[in-house]
C-alpha atoms as a PDB file:
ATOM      1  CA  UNK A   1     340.070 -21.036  -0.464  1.00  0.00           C
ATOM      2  CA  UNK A   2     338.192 -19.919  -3.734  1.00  0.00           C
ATOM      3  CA  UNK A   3     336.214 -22.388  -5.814  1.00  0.00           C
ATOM      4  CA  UNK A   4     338.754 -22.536  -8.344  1.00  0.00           C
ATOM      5  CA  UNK A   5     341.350 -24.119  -6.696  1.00  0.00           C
ATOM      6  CA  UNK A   6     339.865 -26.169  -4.305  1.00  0.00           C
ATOM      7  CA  UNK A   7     338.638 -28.158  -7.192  1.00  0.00           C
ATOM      8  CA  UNK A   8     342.456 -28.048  -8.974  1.00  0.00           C
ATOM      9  CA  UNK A   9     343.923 -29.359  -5.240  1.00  0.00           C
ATOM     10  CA  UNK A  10     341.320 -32.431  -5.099  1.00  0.00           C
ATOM     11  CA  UNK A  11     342.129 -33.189  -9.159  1.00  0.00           C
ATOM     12  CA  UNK A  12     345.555 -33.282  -8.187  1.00  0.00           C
ATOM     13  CA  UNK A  13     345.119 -35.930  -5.319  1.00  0.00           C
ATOM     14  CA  UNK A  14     342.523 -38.093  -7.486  1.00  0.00           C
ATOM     15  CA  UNK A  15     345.413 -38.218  -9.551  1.00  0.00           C
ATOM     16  CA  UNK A  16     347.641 -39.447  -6.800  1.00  0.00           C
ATOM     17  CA  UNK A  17     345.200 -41.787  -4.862  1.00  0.00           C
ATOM     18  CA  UNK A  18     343.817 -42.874  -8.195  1.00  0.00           C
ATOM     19  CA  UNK A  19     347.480 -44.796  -9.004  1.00  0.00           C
ATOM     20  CA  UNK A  20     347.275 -46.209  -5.418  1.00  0.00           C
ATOM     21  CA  UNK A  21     344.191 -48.934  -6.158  1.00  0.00           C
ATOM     22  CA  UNK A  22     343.848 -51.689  -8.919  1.00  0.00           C
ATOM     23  CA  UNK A  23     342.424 -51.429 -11.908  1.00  0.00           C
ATOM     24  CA  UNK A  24     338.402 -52.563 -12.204  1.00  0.00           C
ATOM     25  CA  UNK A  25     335.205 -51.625 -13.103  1.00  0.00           C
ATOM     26  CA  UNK A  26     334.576 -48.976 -10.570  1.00  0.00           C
ATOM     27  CA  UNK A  27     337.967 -47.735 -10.923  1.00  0.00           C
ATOM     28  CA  UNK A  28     337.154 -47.022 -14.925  1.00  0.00           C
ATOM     29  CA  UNK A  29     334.233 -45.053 -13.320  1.00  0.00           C
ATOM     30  CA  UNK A  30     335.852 -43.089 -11.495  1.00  0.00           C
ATOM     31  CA  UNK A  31     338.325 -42.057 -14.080  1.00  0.00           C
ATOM     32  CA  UNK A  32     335.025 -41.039 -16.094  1.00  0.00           C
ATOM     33  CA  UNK A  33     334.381 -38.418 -13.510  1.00  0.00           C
ATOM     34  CA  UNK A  34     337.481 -36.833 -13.360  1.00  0.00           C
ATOM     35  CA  UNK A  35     337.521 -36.269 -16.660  1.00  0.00           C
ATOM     36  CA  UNK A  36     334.096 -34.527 -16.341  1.00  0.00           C
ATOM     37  CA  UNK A  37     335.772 -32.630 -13.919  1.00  0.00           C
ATOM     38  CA  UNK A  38     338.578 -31.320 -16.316  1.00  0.00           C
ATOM     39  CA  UNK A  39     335.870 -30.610 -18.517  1.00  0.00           C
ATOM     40  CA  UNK A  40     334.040 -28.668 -16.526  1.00  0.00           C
ATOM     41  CA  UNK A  41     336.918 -26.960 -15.387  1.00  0.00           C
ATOM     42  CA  UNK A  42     337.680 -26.011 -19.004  1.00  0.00           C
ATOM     43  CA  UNK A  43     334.333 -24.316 -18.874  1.00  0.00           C
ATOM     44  CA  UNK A  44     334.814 -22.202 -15.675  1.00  0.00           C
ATOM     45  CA  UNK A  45     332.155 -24.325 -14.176  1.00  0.00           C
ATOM     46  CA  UNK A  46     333.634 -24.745 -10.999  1.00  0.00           C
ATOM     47  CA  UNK A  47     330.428 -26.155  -9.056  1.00  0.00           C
ATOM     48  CA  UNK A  48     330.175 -29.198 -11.445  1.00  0.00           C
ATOM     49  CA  UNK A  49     333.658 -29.692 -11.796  1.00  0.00           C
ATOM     50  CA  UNK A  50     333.624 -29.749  -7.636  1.00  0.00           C
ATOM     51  CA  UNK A  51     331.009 -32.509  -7.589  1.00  0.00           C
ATOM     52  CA  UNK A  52     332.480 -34.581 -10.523  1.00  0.00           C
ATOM     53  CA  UNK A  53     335.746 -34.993  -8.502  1.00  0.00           C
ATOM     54  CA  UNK A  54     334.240 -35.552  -5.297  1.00  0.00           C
ATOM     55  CA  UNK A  55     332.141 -38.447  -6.596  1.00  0.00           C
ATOM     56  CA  UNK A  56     335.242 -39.751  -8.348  1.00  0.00           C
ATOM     57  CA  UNK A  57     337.070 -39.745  -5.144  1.00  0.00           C
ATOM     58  CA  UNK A  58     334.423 -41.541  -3.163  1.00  0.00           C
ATOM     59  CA  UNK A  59     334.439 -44.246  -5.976  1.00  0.00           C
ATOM     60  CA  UNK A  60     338.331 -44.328  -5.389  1.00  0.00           C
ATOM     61  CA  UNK A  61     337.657 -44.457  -1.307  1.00  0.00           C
ATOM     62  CA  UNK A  62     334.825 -47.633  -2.101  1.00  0.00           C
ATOM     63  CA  UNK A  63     337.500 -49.280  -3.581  1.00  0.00           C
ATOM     64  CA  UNK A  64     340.001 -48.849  -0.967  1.00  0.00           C
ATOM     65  CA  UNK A  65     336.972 -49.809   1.706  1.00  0.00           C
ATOM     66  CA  UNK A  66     336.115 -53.140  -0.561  1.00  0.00           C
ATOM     67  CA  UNK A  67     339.477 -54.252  -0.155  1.00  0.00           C
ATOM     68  CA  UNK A  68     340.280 -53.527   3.803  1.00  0.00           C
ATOM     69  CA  UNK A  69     342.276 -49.878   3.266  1.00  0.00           C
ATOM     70  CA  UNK A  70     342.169 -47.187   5.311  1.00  0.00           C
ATOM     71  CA  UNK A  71     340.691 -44.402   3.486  1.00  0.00           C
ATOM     72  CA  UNK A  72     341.979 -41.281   3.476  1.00  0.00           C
ATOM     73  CA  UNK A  73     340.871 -38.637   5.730  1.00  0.00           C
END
């Protein structure tokens, strides 16, 4: 899969596992880096846009660990 839209699928599951935890501090956080990823995304800069979104879905999967979830594989 190329670059491109490996980084659109995992923007589109933040999105979904993002509604699926309460709203906090780290939450808020994690938000912030997805929309660094858009950003970068807007800019063709796949490689950044790829590690903004996978540090905003291991702030989503802290959350989920905090509180006793299973996180997602």
């Amino acid at each position: 899969m190329e670059l491109e839209k490996r980084v659109q699928k995992d923007i589109e599951l933040f999105t979904k596992n993002c509604g699926e935890v309460e709203e906090g501090i780290v939450k808020s956080m994690a938000r912030k880096y997805y929309e660094d990823a858009l950003y970068y995304m807007e800019k063709k800069d796949y490689v950044t846009a790829f590690g903004c979104i996978a540090y905003a879905h291991g702030l989503i999967d802290a959350i989920r660990l905090q509180s006793g979830e299973k996180v997602a594989d």
